[in-house]
C-alpha atoms as a PDB file:
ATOM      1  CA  UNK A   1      -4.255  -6.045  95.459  1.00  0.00           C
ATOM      2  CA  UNK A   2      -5.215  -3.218  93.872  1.00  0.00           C
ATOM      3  CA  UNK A   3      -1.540  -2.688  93.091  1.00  0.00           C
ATOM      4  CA  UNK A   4      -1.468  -6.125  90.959  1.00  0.00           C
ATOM      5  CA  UNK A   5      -4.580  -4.752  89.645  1.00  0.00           C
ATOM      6  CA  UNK A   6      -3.152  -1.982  88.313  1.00  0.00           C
ATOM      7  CA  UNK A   7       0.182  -3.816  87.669  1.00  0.00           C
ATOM      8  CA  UNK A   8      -2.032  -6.288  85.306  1.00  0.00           C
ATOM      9  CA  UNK A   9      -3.984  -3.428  83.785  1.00  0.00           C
ATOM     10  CA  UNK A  10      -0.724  -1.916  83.403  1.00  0.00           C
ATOM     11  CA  UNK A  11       0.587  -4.846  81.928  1.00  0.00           C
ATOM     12  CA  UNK A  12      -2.715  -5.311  79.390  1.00  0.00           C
ATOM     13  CA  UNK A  13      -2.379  -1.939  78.609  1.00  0.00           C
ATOM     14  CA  UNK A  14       1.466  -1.882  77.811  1.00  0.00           C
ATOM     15  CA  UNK A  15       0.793  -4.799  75.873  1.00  0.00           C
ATOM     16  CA  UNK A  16      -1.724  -3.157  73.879  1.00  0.00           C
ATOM     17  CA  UNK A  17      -0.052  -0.108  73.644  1.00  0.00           C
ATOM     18  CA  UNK A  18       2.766  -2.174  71.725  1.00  0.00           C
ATOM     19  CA  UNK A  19       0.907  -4.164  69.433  1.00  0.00           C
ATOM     20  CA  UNK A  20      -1.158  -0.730  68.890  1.00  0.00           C
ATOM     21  CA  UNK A  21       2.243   1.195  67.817  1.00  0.00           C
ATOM     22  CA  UNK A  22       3.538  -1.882  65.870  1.00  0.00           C
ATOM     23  CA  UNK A  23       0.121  -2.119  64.379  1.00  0.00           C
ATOM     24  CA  UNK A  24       0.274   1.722  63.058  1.00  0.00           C
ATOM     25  CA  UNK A  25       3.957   1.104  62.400  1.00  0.00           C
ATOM     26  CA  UNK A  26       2.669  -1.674  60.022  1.00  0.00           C
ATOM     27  CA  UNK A  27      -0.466   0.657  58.495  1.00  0.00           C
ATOM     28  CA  UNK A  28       2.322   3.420  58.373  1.00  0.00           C
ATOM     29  CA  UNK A  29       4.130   1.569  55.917  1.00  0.00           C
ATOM     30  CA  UNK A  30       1.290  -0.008  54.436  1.00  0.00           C
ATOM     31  CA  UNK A  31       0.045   3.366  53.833  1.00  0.00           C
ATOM     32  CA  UNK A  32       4.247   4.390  52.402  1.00  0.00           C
ATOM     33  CA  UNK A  33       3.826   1.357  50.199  1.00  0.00           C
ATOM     34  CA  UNK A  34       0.022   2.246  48.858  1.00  0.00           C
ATOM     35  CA  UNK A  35       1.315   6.368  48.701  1.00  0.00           C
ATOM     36  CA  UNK A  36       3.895   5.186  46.316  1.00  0.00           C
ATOM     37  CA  UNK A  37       1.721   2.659  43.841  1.00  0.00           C
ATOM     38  CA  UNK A  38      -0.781   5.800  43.889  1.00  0.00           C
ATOM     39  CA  UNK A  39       2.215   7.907  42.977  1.00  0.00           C
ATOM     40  CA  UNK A  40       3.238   5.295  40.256  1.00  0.00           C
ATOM     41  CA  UNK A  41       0.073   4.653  38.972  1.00  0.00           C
ATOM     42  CA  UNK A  42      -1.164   8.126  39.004  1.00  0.00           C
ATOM     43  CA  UNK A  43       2.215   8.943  36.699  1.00  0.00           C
ATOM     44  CA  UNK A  44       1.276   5.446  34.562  1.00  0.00           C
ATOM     45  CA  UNK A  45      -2.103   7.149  34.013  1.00  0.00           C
ATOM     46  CA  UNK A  46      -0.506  10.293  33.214  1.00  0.00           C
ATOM     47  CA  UNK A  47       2.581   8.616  30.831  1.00  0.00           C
ATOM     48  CA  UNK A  48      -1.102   7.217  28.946  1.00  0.00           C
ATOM     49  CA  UNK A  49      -3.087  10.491  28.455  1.00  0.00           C
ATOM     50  CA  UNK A  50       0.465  12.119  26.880  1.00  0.00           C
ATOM     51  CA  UNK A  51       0.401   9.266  24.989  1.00  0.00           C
ATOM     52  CA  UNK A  52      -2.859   9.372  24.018  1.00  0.00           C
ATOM     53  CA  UNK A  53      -2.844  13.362  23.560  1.00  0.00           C
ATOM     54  CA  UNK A  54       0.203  12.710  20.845  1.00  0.00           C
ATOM     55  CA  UNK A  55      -1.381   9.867  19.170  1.00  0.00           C
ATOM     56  CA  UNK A  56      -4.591  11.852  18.500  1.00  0.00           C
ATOM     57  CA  UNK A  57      -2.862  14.271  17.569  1.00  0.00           C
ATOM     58  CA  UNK A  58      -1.056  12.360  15.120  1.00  0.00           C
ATOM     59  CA  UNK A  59      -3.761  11.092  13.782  1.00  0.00           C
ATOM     60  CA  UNK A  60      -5.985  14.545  13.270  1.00  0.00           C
ATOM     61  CA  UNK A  61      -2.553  15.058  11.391  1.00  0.00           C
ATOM     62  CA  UNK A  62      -2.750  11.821   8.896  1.00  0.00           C
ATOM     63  CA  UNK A  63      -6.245  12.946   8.535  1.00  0.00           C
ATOM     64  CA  UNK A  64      -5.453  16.330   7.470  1.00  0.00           C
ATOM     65  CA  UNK A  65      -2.785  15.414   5.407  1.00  0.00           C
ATOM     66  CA  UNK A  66      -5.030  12.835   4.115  1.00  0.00           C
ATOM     67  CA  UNK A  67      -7.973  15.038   3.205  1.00  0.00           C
ATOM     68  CA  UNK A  68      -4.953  17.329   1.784  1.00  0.00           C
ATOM     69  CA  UNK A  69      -3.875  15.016  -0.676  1.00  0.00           C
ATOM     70  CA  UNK A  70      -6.948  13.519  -1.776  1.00  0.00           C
ATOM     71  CA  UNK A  71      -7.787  17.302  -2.256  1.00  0.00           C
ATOM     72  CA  UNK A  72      -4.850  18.114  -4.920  1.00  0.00           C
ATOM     73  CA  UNK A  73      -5.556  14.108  -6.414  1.00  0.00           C
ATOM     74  CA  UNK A  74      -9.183  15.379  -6.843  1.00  0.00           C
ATOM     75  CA  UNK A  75      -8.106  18.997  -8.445  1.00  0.00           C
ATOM     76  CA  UNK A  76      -5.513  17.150 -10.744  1.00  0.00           C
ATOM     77  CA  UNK A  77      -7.765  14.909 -11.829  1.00  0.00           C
ATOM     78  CA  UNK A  78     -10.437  17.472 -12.773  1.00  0.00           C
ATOM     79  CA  UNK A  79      -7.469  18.726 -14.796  1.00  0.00           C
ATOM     80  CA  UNK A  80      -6.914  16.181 -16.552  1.00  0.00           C
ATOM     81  CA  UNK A  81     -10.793  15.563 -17.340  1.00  0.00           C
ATOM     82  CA  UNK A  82     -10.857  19.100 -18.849  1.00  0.00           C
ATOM     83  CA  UNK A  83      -7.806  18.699 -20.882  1.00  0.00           C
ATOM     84  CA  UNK A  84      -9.515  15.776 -21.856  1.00  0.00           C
ATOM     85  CA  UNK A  85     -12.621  17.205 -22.844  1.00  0.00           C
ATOM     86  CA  UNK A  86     -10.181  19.920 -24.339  1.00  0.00           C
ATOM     87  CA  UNK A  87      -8.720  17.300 -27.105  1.00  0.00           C
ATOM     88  CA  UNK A  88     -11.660  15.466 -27.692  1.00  0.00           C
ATOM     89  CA  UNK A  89     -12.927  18.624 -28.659  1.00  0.00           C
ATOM     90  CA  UNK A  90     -10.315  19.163 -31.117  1.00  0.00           C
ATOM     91  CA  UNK A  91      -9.991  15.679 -32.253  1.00  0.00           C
ATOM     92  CA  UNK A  92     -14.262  15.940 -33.019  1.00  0.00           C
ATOM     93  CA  UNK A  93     -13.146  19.199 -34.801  1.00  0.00           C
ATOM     94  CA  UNK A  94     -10.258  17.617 -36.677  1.00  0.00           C
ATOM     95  CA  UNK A  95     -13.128  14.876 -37.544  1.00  0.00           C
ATOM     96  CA  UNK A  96     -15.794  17.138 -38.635  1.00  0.00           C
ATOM     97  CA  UNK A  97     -12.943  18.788 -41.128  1.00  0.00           C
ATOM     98  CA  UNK A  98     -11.845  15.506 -42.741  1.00  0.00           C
ATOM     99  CA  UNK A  99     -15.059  14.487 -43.353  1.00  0.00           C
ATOM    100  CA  UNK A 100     -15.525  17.628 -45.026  1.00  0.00           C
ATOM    101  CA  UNK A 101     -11.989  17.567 -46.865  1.00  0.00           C
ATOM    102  CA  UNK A 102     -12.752  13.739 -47.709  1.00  0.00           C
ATOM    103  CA  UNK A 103     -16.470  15.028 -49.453  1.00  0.00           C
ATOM    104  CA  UNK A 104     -15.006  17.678 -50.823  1.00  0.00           C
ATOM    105  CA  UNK A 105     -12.324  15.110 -52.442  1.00  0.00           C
ATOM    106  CA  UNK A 106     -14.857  12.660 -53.601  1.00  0.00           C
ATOM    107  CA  UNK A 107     -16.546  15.420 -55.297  1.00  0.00           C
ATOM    108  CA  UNK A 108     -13.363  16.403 -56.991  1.00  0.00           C
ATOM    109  CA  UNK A 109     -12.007  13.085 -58.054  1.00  0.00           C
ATOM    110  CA  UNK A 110     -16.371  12.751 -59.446  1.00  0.00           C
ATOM    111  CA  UNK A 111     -15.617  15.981 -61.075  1.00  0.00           C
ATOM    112  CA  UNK A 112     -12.331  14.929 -62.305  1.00  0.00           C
ATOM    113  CA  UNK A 113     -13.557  11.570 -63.472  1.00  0.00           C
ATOM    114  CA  UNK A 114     -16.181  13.791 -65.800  1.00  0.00           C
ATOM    115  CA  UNK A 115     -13.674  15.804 -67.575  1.00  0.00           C
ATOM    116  CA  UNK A 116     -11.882  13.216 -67.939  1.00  0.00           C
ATOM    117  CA  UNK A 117     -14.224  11.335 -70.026  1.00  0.00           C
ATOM    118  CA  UNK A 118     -15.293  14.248 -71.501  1.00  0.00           C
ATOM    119  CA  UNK A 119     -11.733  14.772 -72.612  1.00  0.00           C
ATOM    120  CA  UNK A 120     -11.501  11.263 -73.947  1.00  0.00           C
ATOM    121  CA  UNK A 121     -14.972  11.627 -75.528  1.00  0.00           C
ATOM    122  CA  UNK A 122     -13.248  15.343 -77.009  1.00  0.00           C
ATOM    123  CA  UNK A 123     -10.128  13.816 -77.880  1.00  0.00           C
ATOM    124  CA  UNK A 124     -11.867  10.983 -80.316  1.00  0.00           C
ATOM    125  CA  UNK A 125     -14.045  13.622 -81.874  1.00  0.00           C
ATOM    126  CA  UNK A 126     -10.819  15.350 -82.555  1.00  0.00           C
ATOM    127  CA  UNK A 127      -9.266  12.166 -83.742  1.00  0.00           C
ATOM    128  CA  UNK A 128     -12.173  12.015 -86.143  1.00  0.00           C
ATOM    129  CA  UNK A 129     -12.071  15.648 -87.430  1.00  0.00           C
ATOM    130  CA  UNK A 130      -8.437  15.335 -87.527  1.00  0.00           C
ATOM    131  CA  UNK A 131      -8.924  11.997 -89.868  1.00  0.00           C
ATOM    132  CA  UNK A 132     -11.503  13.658 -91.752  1.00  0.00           C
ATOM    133  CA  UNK A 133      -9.354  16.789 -92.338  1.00  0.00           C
ATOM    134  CA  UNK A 134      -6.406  14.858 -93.460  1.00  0.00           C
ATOM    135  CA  UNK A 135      -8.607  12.530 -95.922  1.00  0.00           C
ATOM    136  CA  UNK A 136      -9.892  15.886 -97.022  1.00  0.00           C
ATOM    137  CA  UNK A 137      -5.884  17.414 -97.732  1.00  0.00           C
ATOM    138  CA  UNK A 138      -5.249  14.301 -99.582  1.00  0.00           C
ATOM    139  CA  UNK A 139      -7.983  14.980-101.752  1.00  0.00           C
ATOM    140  CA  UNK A 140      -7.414  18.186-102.558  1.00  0.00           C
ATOM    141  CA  UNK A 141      -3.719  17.283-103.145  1.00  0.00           C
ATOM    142  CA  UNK A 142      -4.794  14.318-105.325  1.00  0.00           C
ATOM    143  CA  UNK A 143      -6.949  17.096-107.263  1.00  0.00           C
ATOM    144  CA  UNK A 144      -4.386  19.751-107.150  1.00  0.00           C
ATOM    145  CA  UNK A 145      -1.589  17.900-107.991  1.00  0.00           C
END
C-alpha cells in the first residue's frame, strides 16, 4: 500500500511539479513581457526629459534673444529721444533768434516809418523854401529887368 501511497504522492507531486514549472514558465514570460514595457517606458521617459532638456533650452534661448532685442529697441530708442531733445533744442534756438530778428525788424520798419515822415515832412519844407526862393528870383528879375 505504501507503494500506491507513494505512487499517489508521486502522482500529486508530479502534478504539482508541472503546473509549478508551467506556472514559472508563465511568470517567466510575464516577467519578459513586464522587462520589456519597463525597457520601453523607461526609454519613453527618457525620449521626454531630452525633449524637455531641448525645449528649455530653447526657450532660455527666446528669452535671451528676447531680453537681447528689447535691449538694442531700448538703446535705439534712447537715441532717438536725445536726438530729439537735440533738435528741439535747436529749433527753441532757431525760435529765440527769430523772435529777436522779427523785434529787431519791427523796430526797423518803426524806425523807417519815422524817417520817412520826417522826409516827407523835410521834403514839403523844401517844397516851400523852394517856392519861396523862386517867388523871390522872379522878383528880383521883375526888378532887375
Amino acid at each position: 500500500m505504501r507503494h500506491t501511497e507513494l505512487s499517489t504522492d508521486m502522482q500529486k507531486y508530479l502534478k504539482d511539479s508541472d503546473y509549478l514549472k508551467k506556472d514559472i514558465k508563465r511568470l517567466g514570460l510575464e516577467k519578459n513581457k513586464l522587462e520589456t514595457e519597463f525597457s520601453s517606458t523607461a526609454k519613453k521617459v527618457s525620449d521626454i526629459k531630452g525633449e524637455q532638456i531641448s525645449v528649455e533650452k530653447k526657450a532660455k534661448e527666446t528669452v535671451a534673444k528676447a531680453e537681447f532685442e528689447a535691449k538694442e529697441i531700448k538703446s535705439k530708442a534712447r537715441q532717438i529721444e536725445i536726438k530729439a531733445n537735440e533738435k528741439r533744442s535747436e529749433v527753441d534756438v532757431k525760435l529765440s533768434e527769430t523772435a529777436d530778428i522779427k523785434r529787431e525788424l519791427g523796430n526797423l520798419v518803426k524806425s523807417n516809418e519815422g524817417k520817412e515822415k520826417n522826409l516827407i515832412l523835410e521834403k514839403v519844407e523844401v517844397d516851400k523854401i523852394k517856392s519861396k526862393l523862386l517867388t523871390i528870383v522872379k522878383m528880383i528879375k521883375n526888378e532887375v529887368g
